[in-house]
N, C-alpha and C. Protein backbone atom coordinates (compact mmCIF):
# COMPACT_ATOMS: atom_id res chain seq x y z
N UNK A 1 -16.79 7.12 8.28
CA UNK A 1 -16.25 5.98 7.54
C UNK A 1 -15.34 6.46 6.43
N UNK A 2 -14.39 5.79 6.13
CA UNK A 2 -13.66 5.79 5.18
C UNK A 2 -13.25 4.92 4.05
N UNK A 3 -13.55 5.12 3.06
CA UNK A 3 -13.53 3.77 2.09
C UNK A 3 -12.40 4.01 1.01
N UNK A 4 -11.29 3.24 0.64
CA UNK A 4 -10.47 2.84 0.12
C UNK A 4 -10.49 2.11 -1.45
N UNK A 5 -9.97 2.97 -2.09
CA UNK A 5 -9.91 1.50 -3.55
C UNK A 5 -8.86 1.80 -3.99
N UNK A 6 -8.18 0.77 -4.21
CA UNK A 6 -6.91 0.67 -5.09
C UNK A 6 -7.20 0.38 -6.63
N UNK A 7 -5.76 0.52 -7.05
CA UNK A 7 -5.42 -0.21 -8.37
C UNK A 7 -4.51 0.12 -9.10
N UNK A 8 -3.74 -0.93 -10.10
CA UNK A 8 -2.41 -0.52 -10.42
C UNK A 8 -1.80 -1.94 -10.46
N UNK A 9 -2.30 -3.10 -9.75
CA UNK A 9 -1.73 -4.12 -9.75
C UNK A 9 -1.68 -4.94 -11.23
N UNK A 10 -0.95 -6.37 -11.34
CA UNK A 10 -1.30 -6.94 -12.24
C UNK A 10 0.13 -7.83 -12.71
N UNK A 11 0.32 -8.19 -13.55
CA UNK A 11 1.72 -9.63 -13.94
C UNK A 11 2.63 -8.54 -14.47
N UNK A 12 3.74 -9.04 -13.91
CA UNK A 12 5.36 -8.27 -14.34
C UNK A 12 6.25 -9.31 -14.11
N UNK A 13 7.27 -9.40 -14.90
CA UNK A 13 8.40 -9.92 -15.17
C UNK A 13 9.17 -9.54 -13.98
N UNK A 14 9.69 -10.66 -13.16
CA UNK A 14 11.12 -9.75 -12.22
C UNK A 14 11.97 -9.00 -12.77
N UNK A 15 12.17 -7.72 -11.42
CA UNK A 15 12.97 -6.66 -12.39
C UNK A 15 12.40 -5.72 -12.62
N UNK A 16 11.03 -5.67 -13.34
CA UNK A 16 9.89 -4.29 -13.48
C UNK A 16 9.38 -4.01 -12.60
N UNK A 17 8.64 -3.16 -12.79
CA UNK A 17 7.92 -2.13 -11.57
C UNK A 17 6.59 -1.92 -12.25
N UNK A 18 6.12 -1.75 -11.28
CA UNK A 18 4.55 -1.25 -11.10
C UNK A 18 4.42 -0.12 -9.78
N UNK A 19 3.46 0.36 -10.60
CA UNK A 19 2.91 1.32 -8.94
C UNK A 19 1.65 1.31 -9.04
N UNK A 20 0.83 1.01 -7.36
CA UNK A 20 0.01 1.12 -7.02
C UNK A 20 -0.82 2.52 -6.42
N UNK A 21 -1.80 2.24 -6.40
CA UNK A 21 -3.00 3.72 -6.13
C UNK A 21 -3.77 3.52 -5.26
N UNK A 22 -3.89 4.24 -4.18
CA UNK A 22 -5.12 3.64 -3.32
C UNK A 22 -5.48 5.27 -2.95
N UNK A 23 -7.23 5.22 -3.20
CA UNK A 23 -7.92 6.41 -3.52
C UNK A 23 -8.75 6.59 -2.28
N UNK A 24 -8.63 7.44 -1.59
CA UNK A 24 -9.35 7.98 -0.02
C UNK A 24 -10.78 8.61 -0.50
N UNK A 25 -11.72 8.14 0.31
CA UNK A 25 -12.85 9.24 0.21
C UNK A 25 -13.87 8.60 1.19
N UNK A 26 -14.75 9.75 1.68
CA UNK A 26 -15.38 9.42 3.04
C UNK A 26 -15.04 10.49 4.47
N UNK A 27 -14.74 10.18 4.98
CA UNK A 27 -14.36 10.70 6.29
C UNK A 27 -12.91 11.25 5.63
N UNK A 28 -12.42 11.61 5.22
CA UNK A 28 -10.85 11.56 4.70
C UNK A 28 -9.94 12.73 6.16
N UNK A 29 -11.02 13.34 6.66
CA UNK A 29 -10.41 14.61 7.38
C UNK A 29 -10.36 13.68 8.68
N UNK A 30 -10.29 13.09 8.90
CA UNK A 30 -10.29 11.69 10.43
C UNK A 30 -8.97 11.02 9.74
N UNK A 31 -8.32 10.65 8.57
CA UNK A 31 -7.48 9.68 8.63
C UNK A 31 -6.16 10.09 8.98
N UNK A 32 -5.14 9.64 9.81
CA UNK A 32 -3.87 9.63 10.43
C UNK A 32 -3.17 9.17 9.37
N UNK A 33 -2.44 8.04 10.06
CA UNK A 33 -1.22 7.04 9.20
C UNK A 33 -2.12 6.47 7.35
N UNK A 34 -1.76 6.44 6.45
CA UNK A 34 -1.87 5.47 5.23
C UNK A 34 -1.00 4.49 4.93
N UNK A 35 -0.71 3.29 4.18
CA UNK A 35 -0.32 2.47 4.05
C UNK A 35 -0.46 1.55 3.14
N UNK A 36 0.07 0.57 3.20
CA UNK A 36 0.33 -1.21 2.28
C UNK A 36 0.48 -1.95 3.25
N UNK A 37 -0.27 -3.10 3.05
CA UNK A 37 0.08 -4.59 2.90
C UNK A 37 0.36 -5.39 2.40
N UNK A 38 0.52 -6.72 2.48
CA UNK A 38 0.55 -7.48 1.69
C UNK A 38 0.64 -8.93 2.35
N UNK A 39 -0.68 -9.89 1.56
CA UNK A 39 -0.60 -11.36 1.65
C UNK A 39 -0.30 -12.32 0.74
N UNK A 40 0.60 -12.88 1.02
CA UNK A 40 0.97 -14.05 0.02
C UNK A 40 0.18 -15.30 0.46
N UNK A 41 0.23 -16.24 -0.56
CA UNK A 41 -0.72 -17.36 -0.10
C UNK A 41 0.42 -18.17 0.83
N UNK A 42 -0.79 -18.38 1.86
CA UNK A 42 -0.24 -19.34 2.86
C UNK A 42 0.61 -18.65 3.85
N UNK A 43 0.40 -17.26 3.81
CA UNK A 43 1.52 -16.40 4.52
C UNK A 43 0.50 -15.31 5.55
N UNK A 44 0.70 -15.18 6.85
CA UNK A 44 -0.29 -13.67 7.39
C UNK A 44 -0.15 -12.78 6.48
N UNK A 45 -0.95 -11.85 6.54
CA UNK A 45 -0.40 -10.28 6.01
C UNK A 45 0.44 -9.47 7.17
N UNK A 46 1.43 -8.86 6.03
CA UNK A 46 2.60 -8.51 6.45
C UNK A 46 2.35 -6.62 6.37
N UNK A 47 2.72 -5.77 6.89
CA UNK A 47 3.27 -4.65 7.05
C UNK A 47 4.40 -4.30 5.43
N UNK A 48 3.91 -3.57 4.56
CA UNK A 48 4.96 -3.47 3.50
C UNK A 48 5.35 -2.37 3.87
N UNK A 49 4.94 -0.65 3.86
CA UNK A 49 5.28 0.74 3.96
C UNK A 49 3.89 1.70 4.46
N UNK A 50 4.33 2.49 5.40
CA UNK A 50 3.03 3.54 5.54
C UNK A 50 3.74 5.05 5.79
N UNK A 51 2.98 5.56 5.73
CA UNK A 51 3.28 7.05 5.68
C UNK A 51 2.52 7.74 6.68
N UNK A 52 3.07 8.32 7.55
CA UNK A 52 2.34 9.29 8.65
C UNK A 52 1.42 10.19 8.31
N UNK A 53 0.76 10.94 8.95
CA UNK A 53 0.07 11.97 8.82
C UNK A 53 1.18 13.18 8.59
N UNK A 54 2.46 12.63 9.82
CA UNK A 54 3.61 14.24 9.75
C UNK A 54 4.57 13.90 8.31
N UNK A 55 4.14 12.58 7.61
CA UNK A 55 5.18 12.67 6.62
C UNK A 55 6.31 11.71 6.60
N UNK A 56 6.39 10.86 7.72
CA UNK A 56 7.26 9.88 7.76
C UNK A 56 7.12 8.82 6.95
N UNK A 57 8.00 8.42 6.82
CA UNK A 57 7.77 7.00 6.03
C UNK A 57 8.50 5.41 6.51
N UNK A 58 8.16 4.70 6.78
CA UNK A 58 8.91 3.43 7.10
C UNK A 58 8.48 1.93 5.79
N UNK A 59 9.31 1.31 6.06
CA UNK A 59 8.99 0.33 5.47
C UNK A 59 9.65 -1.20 5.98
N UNK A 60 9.11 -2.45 5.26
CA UNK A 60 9.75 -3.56 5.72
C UNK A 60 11.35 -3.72 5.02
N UNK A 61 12.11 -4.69 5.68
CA UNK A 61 13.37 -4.60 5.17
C UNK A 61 13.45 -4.76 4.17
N UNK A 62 12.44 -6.26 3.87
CA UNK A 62 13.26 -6.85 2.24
C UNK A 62 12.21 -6.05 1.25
N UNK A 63 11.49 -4.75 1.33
CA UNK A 63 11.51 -3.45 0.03
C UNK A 63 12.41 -2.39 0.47
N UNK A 64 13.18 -1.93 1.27
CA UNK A 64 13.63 -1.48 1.01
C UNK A 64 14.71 -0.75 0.48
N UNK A 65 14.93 0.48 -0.52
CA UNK A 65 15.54 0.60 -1.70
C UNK A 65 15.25 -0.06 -2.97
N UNK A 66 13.74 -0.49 -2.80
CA UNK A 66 13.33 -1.13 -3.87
C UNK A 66 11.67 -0.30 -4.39
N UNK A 67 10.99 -0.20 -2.89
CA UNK A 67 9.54 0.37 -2.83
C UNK A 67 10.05 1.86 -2.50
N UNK A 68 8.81 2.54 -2.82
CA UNK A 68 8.92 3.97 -2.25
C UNK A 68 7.27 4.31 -2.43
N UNK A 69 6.93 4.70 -0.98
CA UNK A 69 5.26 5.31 -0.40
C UNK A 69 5.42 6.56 -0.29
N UNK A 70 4.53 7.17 -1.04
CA UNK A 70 3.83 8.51 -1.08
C UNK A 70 2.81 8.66 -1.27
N UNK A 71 2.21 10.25 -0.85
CA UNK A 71 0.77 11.05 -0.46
C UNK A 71 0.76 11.75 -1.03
N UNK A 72 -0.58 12.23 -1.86
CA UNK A 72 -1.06 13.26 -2.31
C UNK A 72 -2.14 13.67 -1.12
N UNK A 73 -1.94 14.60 0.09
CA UNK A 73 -2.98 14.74 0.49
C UNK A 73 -4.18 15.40 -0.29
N UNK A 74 -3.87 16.25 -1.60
CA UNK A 74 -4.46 17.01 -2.09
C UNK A 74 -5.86 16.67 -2.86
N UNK A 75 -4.90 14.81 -3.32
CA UNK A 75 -5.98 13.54 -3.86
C UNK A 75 -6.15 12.64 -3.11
N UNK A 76 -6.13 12.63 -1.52
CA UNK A 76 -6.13 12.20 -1.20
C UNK A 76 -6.05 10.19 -1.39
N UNK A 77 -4.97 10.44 -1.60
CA UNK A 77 -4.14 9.63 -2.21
C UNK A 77 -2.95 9.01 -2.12
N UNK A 78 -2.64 7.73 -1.88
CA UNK A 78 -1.18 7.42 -1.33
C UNK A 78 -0.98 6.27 -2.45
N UNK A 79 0.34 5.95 -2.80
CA UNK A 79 0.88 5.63 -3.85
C UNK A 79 2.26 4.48 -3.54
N UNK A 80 2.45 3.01 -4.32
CA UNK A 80 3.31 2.61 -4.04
C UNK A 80 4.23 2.52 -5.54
N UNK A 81 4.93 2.94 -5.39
CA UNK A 81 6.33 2.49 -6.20
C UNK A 81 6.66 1.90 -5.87
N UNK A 82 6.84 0.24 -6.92
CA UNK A 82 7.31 -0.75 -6.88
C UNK A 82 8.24 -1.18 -7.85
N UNK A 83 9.61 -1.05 -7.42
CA UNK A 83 10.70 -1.52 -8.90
C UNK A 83 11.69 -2.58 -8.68
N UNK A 84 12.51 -2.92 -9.36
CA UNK A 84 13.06 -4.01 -8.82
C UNK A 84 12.33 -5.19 -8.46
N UNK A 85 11.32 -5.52 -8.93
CA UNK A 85 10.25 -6.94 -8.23
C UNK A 85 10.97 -7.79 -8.75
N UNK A 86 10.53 -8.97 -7.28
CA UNK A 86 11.04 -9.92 -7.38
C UNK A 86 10.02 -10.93 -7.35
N UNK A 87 10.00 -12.34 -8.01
CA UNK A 87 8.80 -13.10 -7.37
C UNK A 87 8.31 -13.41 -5.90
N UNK A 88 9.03 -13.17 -5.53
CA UNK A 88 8.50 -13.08 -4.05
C UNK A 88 7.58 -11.92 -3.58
N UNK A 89 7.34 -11.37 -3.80
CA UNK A 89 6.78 -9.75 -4.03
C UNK A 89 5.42 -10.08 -4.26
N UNK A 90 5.43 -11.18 -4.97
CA UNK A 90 3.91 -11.42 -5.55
C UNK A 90 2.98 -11.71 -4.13
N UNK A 91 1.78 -10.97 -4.20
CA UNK A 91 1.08 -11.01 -3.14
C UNK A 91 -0.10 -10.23 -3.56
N UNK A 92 -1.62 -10.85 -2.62
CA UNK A 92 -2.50 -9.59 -3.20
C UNK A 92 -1.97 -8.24 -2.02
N UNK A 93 -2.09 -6.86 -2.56
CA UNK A 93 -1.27 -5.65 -2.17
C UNK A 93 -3.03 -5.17 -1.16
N UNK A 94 -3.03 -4.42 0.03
CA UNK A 94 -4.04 -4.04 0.75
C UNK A 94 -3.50 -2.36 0.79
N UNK A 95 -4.36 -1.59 0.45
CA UNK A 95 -4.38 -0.05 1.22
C UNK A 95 -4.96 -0.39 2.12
N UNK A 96 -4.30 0.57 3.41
CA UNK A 96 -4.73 1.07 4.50
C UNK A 96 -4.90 1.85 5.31
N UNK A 97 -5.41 2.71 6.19
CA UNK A 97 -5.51 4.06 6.76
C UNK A 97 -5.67 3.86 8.16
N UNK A 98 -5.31 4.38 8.75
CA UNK A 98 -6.31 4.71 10.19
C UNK A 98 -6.34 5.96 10.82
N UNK A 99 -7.47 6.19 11.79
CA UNK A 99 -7.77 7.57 12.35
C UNK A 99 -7.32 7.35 13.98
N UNK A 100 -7.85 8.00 14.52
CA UNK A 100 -7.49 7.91 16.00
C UNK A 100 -8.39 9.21 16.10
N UNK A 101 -8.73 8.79 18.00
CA UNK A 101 -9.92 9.49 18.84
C UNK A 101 -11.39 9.06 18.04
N UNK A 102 -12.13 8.32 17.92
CA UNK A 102 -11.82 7.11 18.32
C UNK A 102 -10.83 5.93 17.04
N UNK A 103 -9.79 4.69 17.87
CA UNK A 103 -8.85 4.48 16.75
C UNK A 103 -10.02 3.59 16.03
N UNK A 104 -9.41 3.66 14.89
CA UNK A 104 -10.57 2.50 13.77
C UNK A 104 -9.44 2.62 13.03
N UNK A 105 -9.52 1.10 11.89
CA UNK A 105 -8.91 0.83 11.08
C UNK A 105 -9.94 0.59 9.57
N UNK A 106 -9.19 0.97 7.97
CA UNK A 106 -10.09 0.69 6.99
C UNK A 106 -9.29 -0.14 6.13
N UNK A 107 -9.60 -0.70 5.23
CA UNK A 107 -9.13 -1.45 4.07
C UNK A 107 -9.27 -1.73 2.77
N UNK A 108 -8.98 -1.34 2.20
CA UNK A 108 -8.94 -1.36 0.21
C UNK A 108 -9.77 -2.85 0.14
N UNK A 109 -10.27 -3.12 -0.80
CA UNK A 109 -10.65 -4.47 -1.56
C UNK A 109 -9.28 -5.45 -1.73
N UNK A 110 -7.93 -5.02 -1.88
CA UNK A 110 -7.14 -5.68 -2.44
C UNK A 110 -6.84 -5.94 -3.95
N UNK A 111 -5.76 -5.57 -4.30
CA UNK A 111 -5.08 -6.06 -5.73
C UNK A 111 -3.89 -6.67 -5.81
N UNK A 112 -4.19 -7.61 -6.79
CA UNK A 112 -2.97 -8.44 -7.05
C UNK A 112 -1.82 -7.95 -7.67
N UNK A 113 -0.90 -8.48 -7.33
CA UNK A 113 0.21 -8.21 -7.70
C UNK A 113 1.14 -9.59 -8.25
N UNK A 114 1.80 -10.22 -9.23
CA UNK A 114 2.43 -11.21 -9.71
C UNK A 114 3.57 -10.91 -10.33
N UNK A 115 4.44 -11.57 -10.03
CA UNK A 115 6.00 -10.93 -10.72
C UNK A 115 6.52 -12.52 -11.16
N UNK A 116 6.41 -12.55 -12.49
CA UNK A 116 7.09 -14.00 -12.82
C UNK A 116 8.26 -14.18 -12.76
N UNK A 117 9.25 -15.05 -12.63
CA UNK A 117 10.88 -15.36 -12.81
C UNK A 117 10.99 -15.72 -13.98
């Protein structure tokens, strides 16, 4: 098992930044890909940025050049830089991981995130 906690979220003005933390521990030597989500109310959760095991990184369109995902494997640890927020942005934020052989998926508690206009 692998258990997840974030934090870092909280109210910003559009325009500022925040960065988020999401802290690995457990099984940590099983996890592959890390990641973000994010749900807005009344919206699925969406795919924001994840980071490979080899180091890749992808993200959704409307962060990018705005977000930037990184790993500390060392703290096991992956990290969102968030600048440029916009109210739309506002969403509670999910870490996420997964392993493979066998695949399983884990999930942070969730933190909010609010960006006023």
């Amino acid at each position: 098992q692998v258990q997840l906690v974030e934090s870092g979220g909280g109210l910003v003005q559009a325009g500022g930044s925040l960065r988020l933390s999401c802290a690995a521990s457990g099984s940590i030597f099983s996890i592959n890909n890390m990641g973000w989500y994010r749900q807005a109310p009344g919206k699925q959760r969406e795919l924001v940025a994840f980071s490979t095991s080899g180091g890749s990184t992808n993200y959704v369109d409307s962060v990018k050049g705005r977000f930037t995902i990184s790993r500390d494997n060392a703290k096991n640890t992956v990290y969102l830089q968030m600048n440029s927020l916009k109210p739309e942005d506002t969403a509670v934020y999910y870490c996420w991981a997964d392993r493979l052989s066998p695949y399983d998926a884990y999930w942070g508690q969730g933190t909010q995130v609010t960006v006023s206009s």
